[in-house]
PDB file of N, CA and C in Angstrom:
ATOM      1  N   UNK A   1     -46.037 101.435 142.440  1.00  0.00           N
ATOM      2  CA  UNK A   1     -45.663 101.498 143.843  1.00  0.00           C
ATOM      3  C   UNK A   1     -45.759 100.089 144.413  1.00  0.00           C
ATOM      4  N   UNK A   2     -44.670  99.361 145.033  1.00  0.00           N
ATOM      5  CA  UNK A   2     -44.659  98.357 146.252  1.00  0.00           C
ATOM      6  C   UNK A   2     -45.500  98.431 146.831  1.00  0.00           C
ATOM      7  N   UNK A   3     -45.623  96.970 147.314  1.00  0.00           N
ATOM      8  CA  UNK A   3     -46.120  97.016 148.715  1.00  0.00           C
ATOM      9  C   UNK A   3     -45.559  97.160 150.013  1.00  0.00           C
ATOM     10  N   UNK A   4     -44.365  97.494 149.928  1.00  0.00           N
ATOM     11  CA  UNK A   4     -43.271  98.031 150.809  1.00  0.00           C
ATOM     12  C   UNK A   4     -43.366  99.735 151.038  1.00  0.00           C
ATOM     13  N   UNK A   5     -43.516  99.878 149.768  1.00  0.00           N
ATOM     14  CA  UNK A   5     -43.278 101.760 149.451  1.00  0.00           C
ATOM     15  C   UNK A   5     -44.865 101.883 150.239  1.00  0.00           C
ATOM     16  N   UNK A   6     -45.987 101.416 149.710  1.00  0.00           N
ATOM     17  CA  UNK A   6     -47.187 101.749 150.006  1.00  0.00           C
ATOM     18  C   UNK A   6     -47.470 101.924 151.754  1.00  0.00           C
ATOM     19  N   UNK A   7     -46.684 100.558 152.542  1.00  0.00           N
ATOM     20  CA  UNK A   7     -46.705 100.301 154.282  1.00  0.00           C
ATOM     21  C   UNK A   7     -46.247 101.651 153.971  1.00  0.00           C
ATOM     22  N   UNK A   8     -45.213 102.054 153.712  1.00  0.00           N
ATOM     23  CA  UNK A   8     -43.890 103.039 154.334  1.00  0.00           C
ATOM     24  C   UNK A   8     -44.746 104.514 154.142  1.00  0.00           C
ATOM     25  N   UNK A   9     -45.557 104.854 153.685  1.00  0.00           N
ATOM     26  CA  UNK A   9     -46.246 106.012 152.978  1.00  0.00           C
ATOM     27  C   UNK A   9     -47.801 105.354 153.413  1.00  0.00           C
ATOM     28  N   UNK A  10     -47.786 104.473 154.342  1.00  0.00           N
ATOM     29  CA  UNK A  10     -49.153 104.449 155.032  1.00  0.00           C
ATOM     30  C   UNK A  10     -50.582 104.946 154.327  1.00  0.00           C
ATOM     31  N   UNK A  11     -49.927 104.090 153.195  1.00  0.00           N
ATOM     32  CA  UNK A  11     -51.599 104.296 152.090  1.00  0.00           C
ATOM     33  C   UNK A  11     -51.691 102.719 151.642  1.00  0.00           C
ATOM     34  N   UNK A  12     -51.417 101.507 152.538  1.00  0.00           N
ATOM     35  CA  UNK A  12     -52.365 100.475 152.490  1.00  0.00           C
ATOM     36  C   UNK A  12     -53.663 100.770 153.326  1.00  0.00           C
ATOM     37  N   UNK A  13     -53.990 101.366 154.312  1.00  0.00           N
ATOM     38  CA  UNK A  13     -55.364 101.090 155.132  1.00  0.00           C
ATOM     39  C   UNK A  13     -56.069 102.109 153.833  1.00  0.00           C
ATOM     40  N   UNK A  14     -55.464 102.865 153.149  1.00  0.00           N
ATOM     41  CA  UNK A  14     -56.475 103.215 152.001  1.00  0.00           C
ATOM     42  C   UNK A  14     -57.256 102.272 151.044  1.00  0.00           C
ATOM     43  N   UNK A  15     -56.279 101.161 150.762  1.00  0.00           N
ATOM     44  CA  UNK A  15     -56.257 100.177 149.750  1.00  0.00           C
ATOM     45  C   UNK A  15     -57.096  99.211 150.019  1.00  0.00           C
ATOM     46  N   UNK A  16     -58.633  98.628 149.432  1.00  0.00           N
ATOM     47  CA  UNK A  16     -58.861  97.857 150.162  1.00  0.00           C
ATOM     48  C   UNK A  16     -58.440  96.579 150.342  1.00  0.00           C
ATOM     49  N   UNK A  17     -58.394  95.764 150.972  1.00  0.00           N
ATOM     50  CA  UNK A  17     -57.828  93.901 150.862  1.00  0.00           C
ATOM     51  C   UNK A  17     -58.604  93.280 149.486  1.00  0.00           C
ATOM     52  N   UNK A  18     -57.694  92.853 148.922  1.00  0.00           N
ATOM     53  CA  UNK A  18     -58.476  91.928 147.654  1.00  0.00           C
ATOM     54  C   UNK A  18     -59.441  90.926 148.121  1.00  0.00           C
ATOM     55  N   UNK A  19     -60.396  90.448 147.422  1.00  0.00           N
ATOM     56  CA  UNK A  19     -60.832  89.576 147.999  1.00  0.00           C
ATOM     57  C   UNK A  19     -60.757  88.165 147.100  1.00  0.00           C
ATOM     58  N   UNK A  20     -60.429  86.833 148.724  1.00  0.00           N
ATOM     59  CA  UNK A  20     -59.657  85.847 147.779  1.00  0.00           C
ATOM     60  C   UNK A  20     -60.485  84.895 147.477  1.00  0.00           C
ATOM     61  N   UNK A  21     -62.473  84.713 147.890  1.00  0.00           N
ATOM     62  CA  UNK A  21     -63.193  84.325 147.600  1.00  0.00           C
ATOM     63  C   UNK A  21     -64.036  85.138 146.752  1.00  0.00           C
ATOM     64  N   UNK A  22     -64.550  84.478 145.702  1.00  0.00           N
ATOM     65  CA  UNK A  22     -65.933  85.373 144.716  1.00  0.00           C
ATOM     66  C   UNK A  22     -67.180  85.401 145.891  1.00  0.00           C
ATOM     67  N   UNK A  23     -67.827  86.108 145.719  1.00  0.00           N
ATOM     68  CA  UNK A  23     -68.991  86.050 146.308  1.00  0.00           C
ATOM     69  C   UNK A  23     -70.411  85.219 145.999  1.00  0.00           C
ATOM     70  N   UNK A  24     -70.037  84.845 144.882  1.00  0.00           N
ATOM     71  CA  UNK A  24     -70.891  83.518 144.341  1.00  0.00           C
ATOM     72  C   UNK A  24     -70.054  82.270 145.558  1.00  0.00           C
ATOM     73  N   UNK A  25     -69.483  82.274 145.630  1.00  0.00           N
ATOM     74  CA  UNK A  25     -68.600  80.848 146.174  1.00  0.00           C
ATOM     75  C   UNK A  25     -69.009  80.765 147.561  1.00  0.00           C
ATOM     76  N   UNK A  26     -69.170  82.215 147.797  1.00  0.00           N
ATOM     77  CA  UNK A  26     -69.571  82.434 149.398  1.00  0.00           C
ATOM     78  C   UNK A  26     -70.673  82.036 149.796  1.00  0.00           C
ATOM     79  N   UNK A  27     -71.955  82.688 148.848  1.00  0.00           N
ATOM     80  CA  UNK A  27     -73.202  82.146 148.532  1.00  0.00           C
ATOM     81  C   UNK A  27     -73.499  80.837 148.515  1.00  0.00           C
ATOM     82  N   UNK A  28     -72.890  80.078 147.963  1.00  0.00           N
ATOM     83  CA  UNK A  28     -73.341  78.405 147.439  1.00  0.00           C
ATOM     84  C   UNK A  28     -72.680  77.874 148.303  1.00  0.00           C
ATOM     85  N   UNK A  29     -71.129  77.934 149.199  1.00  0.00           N
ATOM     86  CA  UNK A  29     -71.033  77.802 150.592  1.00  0.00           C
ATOM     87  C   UNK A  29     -71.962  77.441 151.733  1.00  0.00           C
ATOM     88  N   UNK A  30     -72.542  78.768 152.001  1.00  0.00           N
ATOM     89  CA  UNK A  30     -73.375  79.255 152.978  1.00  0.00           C
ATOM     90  C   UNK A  30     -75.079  78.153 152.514  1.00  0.00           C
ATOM     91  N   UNK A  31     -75.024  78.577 151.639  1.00  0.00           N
ATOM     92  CA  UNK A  31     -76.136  77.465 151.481  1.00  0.00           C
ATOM     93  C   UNK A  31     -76.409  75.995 151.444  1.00  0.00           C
ATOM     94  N   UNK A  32     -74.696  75.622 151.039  1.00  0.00           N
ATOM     95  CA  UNK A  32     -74.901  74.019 151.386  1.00  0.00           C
ATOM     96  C   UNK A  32     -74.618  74.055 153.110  1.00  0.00           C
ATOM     97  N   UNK A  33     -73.957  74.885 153.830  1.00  0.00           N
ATOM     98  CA  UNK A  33     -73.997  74.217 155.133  1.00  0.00           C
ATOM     99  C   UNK A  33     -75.661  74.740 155.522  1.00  0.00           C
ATOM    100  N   UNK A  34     -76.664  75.463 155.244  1.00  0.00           N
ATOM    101  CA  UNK A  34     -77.542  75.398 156.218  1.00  0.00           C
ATOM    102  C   UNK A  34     -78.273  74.280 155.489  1.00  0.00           C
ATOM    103  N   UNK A  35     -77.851  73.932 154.343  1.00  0.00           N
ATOM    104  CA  UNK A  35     -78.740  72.616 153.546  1.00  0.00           C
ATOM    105  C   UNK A  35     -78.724  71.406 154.123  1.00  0.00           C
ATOM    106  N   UNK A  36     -77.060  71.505 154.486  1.00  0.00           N
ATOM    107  CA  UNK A  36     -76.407  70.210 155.507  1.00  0.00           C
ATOM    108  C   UNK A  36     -77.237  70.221 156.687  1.00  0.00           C
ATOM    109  N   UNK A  37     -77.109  71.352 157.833  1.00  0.00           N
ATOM    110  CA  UNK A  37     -77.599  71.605 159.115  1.00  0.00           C
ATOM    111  C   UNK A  37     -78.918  70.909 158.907  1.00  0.00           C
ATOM    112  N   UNK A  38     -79.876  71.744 158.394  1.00  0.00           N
ATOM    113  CA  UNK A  38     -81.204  71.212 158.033  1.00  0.00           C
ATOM    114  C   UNK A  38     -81.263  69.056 157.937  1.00  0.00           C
ATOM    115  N   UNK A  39     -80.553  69.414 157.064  1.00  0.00           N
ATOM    116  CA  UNK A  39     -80.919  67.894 156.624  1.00  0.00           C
ATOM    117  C   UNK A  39     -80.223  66.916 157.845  1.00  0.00           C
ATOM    118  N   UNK A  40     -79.389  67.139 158.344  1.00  0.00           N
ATOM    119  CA  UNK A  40     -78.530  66.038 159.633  1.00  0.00           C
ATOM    120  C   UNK A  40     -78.979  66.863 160.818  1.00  0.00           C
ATOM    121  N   UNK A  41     -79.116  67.548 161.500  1.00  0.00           N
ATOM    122  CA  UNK A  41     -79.543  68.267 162.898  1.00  0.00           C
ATOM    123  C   UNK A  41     -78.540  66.779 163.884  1.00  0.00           C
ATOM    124  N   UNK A  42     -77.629  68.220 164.619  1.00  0.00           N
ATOM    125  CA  UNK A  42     -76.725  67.397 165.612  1.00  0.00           C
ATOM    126  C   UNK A  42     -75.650  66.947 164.944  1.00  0.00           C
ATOM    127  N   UNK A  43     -75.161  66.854 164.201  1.00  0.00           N
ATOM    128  CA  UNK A  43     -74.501  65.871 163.141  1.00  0.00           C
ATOM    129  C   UNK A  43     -72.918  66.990 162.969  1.00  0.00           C
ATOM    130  N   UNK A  44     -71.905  66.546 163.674  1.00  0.00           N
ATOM    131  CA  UNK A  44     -70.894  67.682 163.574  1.00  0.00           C
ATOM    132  C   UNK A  44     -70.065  67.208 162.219  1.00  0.00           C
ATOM    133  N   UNK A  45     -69.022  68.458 161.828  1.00  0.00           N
ATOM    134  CA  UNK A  45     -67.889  68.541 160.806  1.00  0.00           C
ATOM    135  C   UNK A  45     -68.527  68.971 159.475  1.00  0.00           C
ATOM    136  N   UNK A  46     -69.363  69.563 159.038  1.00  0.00           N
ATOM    137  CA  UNK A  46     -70.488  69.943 158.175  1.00  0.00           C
ATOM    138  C   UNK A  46     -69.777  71.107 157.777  1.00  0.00           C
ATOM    139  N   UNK A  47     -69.067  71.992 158.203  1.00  0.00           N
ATOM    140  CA  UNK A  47     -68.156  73.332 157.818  1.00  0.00           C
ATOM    141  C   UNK A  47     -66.840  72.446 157.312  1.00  0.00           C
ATOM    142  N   UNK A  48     -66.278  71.172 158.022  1.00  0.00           N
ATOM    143  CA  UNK A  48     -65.156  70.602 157.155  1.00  0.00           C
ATOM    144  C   UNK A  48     -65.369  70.357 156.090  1.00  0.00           C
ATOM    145  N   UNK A  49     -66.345  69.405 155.998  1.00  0.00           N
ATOM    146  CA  UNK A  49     -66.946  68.557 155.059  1.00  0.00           C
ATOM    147  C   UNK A  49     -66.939  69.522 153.962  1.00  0.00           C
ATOM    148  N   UNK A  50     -68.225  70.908 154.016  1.00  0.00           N
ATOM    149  CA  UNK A  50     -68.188  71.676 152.419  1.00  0.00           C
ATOM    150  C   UNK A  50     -66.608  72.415 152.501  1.00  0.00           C
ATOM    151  N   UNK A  51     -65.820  72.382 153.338  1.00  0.00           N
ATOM    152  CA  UNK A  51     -65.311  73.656 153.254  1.00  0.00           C
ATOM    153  C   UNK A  51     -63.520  72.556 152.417  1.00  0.00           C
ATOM    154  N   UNK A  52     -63.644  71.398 152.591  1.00  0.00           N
ATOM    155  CA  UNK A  52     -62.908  70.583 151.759  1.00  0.00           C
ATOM    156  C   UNK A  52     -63.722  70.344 150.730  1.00  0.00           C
ATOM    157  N   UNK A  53     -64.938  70.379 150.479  1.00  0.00           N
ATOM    158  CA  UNK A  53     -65.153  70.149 149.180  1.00  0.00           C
ATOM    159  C   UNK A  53     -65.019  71.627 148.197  1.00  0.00           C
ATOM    160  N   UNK A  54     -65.332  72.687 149.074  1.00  0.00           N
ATOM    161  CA  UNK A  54     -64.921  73.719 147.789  1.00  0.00           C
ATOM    162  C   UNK A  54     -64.049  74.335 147.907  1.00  0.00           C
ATOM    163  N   UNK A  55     -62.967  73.989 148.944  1.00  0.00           N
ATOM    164  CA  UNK A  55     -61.629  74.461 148.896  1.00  0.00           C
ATOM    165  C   UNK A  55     -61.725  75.672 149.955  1.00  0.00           C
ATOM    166  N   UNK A  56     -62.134  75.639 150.733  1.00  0.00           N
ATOM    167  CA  UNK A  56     -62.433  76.988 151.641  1.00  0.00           C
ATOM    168  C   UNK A  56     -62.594  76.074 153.163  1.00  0.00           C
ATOM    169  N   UNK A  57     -61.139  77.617 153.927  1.00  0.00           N
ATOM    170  CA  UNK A  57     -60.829  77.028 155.393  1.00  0.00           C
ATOM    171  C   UNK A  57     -62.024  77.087 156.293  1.00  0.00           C
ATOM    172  N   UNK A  58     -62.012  76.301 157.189  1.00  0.00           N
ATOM    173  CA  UNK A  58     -63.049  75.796 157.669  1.00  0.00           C
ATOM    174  C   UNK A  58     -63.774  76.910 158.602  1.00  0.00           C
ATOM    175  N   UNK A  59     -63.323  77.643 159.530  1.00  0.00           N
ATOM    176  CA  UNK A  59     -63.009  78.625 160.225  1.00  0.00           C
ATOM    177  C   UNK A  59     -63.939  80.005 159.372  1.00  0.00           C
ATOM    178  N   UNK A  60     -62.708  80.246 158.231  1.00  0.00           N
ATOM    179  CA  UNK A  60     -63.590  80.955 157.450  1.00  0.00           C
ATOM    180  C   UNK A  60     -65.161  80.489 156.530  1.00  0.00           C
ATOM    181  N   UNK A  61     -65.306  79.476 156.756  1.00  0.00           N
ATOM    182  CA  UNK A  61     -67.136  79.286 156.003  1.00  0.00           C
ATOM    183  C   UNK A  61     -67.505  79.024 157.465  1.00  0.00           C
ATOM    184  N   UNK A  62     -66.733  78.858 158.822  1.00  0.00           N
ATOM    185  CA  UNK A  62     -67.911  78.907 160.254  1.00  0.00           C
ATOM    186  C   UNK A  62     -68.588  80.250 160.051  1.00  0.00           C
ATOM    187  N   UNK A  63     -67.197  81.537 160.011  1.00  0.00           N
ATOM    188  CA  UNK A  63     -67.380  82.572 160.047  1.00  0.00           C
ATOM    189  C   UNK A  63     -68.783  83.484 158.996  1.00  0.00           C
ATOM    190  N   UNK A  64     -68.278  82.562 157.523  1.00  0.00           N
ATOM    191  CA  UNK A  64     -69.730  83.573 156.727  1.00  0.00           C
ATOM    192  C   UNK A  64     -70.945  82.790 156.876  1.00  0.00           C
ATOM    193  N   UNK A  65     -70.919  81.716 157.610  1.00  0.00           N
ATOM    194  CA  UNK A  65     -72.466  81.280 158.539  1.00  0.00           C
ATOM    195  C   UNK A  65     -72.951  82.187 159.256  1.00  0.00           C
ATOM    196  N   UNK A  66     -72.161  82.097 160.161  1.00  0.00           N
ATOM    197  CA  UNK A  66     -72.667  82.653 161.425  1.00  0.00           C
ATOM    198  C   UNK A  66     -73.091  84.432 160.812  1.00  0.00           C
ATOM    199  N   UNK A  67     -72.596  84.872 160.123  1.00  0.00           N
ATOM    200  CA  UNK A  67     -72.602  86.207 159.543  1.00  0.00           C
ATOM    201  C   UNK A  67     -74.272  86.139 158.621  1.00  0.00           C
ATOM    202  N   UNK A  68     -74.185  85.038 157.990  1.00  0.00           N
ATOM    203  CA  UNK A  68     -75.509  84.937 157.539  1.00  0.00           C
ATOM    204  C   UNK A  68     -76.691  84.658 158.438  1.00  0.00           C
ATOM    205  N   UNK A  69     -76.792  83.709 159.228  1.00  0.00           N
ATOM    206  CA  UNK A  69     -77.797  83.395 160.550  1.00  0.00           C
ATOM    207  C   UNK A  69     -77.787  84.525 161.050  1.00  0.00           C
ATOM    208  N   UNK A  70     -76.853  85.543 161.481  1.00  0.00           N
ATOM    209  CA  UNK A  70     -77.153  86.647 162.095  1.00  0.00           C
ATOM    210  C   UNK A  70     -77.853  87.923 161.290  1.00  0.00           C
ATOM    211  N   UNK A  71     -77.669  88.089 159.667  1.00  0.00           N
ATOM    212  CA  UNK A  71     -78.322  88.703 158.809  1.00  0.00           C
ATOM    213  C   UNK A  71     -79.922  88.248 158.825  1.00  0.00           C
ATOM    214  N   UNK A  72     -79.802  86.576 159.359  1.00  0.00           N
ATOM    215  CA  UNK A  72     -81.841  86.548 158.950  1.00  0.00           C
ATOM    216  C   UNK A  72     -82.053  86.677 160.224  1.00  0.00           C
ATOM    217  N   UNK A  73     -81.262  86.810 161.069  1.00  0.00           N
ATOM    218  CA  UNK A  73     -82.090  86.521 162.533  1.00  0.00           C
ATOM    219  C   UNK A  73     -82.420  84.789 162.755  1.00  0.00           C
ATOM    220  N   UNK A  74     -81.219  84.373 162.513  1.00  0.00           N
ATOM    221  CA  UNK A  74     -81.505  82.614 163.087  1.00  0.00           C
ATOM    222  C   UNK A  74     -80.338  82.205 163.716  1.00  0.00           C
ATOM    223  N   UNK A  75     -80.052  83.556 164.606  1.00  0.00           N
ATOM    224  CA  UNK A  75     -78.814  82.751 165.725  1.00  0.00           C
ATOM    225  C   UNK A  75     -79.156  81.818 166.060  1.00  0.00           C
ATOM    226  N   UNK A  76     -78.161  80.591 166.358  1.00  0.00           N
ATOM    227  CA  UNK A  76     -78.720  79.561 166.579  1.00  0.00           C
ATOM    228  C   UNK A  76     -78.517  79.233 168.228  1.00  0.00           C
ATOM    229  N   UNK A  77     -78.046  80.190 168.991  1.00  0.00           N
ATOM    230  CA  UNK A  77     -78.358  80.126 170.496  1.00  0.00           C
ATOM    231  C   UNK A  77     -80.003  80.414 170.527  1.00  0.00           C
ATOM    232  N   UNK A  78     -80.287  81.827 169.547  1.00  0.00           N
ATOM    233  CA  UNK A  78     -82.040  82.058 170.143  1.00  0.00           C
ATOM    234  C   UNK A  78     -82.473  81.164 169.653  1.00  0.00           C
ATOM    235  N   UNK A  79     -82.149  80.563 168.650  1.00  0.00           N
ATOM    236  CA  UNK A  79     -83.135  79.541 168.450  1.00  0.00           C
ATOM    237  C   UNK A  79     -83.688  78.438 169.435  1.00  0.00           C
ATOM    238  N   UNK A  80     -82.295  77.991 169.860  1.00  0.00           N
ATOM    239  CA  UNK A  80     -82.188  77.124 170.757  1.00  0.00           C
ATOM    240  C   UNK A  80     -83.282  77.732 172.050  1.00  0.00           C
ATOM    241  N   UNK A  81     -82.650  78.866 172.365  1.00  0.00           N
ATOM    242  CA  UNK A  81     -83.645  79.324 173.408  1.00  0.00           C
ATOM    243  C   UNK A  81     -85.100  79.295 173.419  1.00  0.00           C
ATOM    244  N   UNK A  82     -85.198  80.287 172.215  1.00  0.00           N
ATOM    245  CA  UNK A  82     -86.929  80.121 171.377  1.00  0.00           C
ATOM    246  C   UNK A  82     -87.702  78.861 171.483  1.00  0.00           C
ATOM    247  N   UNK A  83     -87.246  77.742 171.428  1.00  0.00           N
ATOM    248  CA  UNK A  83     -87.708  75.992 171.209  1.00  0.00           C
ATOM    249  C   UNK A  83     -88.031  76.044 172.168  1.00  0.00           C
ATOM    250  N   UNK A  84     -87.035  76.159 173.116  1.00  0.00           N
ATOM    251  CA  UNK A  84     -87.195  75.707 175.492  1.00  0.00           C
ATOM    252  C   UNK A  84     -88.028  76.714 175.448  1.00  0.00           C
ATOM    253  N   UNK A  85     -88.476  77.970 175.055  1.00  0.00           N
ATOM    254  CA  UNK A  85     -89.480  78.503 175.587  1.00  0.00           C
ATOM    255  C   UNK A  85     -90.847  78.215 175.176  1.00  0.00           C
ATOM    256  N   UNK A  86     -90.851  77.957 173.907  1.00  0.00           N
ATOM    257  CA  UNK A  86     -92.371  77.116 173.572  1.00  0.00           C
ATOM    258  C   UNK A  86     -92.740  75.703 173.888  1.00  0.00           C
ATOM    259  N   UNK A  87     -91.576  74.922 174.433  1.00  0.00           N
ATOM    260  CA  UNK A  87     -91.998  73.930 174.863  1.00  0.00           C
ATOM    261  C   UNK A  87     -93.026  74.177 176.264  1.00  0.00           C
ATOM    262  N   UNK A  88     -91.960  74.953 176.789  1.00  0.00           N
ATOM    263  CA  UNK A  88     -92.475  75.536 178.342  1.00  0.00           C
ATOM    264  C   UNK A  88     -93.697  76.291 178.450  1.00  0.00           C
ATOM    265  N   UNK A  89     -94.144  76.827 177.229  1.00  0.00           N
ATOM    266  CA  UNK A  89     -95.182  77.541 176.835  1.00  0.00           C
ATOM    267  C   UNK A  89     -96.341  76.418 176.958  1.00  0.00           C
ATOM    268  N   UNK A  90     -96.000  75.567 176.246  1.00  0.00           N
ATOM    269  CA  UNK A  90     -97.173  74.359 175.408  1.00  0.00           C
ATOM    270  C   UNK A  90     -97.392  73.761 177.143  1.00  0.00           C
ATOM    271  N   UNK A  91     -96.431  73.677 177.211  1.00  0.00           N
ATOM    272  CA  UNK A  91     -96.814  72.538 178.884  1.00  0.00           C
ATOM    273  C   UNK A  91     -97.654  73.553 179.569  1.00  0.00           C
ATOM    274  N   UNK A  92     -97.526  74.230 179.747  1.00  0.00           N
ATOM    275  CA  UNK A  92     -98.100  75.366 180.645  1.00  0.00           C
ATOM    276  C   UNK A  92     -99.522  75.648 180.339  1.00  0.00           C
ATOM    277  N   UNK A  93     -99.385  75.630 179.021  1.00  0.00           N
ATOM    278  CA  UNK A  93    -101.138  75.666 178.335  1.00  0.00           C
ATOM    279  C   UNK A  93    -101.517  74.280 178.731  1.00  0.00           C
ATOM    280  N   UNK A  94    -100.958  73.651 178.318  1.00  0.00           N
ATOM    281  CA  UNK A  94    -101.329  72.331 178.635  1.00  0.00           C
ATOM    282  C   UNK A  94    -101.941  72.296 180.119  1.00  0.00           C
ATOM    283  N   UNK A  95    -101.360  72.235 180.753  1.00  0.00           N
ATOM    284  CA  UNK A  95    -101.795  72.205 182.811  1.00  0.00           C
ATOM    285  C   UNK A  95    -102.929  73.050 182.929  1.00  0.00           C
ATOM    286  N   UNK A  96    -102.892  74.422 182.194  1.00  0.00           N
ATOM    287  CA  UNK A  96    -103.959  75.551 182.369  1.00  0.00           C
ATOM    288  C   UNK A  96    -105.654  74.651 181.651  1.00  0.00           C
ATOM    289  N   UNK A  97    -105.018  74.410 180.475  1.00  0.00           N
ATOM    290  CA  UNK A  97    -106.835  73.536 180.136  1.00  0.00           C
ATOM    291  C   UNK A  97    -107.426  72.538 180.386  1.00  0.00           C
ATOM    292  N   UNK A  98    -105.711  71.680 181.242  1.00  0.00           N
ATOM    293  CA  UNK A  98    -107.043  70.616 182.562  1.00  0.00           C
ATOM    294  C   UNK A  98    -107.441  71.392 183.572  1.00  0.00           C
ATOM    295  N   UNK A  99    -106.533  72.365 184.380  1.00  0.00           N
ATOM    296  CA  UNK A  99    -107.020  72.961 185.280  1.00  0.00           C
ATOM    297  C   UNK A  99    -108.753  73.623 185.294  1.00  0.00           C
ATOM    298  N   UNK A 100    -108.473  74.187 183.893  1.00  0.00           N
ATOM    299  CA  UNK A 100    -110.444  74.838 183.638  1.00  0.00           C
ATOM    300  C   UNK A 100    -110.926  73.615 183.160  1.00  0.00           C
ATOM    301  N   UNK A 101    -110.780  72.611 182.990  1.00  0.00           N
ATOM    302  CA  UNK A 101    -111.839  71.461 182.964  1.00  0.00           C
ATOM    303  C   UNK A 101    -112.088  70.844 184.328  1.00  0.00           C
ATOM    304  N   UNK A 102    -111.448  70.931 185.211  1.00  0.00           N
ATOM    305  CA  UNK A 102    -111.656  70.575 186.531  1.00  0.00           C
ATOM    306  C   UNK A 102    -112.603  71.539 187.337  1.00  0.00           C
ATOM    307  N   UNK A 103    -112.336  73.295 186.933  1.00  0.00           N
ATOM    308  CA  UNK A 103    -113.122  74.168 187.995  1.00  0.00           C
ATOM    309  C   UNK A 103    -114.349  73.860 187.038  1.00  0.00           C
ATOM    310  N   UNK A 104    -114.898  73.715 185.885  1.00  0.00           N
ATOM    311  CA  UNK A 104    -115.861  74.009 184.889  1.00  0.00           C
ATOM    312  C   UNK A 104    -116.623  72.430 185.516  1.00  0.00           C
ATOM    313  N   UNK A 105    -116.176  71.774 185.508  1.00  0.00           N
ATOM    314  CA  UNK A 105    -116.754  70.274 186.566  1.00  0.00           C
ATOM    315  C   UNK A 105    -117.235  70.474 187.763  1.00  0.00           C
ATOM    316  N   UNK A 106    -116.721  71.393 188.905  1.00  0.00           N
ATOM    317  CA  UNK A 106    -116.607  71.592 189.968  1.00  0.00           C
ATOM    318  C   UNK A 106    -117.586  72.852 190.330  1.00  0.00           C
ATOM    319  N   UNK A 107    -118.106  73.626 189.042  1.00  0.00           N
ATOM    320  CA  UNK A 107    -118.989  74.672 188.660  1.00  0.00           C
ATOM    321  C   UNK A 107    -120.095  73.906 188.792  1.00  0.00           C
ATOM    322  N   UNK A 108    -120.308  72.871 187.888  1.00  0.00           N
ATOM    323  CA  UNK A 108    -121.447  72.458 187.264  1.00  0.00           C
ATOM    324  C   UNK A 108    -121.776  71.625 188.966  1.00  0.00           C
ATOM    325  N   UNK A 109    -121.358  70.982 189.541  1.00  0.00           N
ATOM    326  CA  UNK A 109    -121.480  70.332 190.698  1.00  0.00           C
ATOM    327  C   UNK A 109    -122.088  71.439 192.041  1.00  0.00           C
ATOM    328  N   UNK A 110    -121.171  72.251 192.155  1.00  0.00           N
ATOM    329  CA  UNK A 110    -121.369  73.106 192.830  1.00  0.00           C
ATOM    330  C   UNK A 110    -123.262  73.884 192.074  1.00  0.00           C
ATOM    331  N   UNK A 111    -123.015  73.985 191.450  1.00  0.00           N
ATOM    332  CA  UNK A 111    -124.440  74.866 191.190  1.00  0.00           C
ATOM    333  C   UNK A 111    -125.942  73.775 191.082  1.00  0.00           C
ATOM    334  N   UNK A 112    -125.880  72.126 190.698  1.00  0.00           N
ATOM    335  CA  UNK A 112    -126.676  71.539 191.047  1.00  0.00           C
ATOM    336  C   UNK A 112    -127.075  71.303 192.542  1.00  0.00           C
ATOM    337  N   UNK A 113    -126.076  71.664 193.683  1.00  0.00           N
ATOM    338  CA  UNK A 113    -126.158  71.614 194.661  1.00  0.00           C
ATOM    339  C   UNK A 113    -127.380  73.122 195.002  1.00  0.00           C
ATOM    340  N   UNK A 114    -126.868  73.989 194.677  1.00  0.00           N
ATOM    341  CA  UNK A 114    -127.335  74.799 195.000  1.00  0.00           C
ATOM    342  C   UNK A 114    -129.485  74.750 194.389  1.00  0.00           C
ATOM    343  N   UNK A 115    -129.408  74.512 193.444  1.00  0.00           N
ATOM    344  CA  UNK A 115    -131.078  73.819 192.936  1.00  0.00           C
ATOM    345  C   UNK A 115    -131.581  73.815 193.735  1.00  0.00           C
ATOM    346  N   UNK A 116    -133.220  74.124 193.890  1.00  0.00           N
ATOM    347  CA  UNK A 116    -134.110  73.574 194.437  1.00  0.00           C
ATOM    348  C   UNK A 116    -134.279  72.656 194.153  1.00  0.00           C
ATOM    349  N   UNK A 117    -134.480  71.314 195.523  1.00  0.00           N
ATOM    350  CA  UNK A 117    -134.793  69.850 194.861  1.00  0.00           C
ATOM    351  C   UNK A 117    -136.747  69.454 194.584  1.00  0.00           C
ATOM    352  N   UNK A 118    -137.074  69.071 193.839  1.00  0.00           N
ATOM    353  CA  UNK A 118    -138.462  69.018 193.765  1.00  0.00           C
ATOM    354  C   UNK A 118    -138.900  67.470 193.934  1.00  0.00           C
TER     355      UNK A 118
END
């Protein structure tokens, strides 16, 4: 049977799409760009770059990134977000343990006052 006869008799959505990458290729892909990411941070064209070196459109290795970051849970918006919130975290601790070194000063002052003087 065609692939003409097959449209016409609406038994391609049966058929699945071949696939025109191995899944090893996809794999070792996906791993040199987060190898890249890792190693340059900020550093754009990193999906051109592997995706001319192993022959794969660029678009499609953005696509099985982002498909992988979203499998471990390392979108890289939360990430982004996640960082600004522990920074904001750390400062915040930060202000909070001069703040109790100031009342813990202001304790100790306050309560020599209070002493009987002899």
């Amino acid at each position: 049977m065609t692939v003409d006869e097959a449209r016409i008799l609406g038994e391609d959505a049966l058929m699945p799409a071949p696939r025109k990458y191995p899944p090893e290729l996809i794999e070792r892909a996906v791993r040199m760009v987060i190898e890249m990411r890792t190693m340059s941070t900020g550093r754009s064209g990193i999906m051109r770059q592997v995706g001319e070196l192993l022959g794969i459109h660029p678009e499609v290795l953005r696509h099985w990134v982002k498909k992988a970051d979203a499998e471990a849970g390392q979108n890289t918006e939360t990430a982004a977000s996640a960082t600004a919130r522990i920074r904001q975290l750390e400062k915040e601790n930060a202000d909070l343990r001069r703040l109790n070194g100031i009342l813990k000063a202001a304790a100790v002052l306050f309560a020599a006052e209070l002493e009987p003087k002899q």
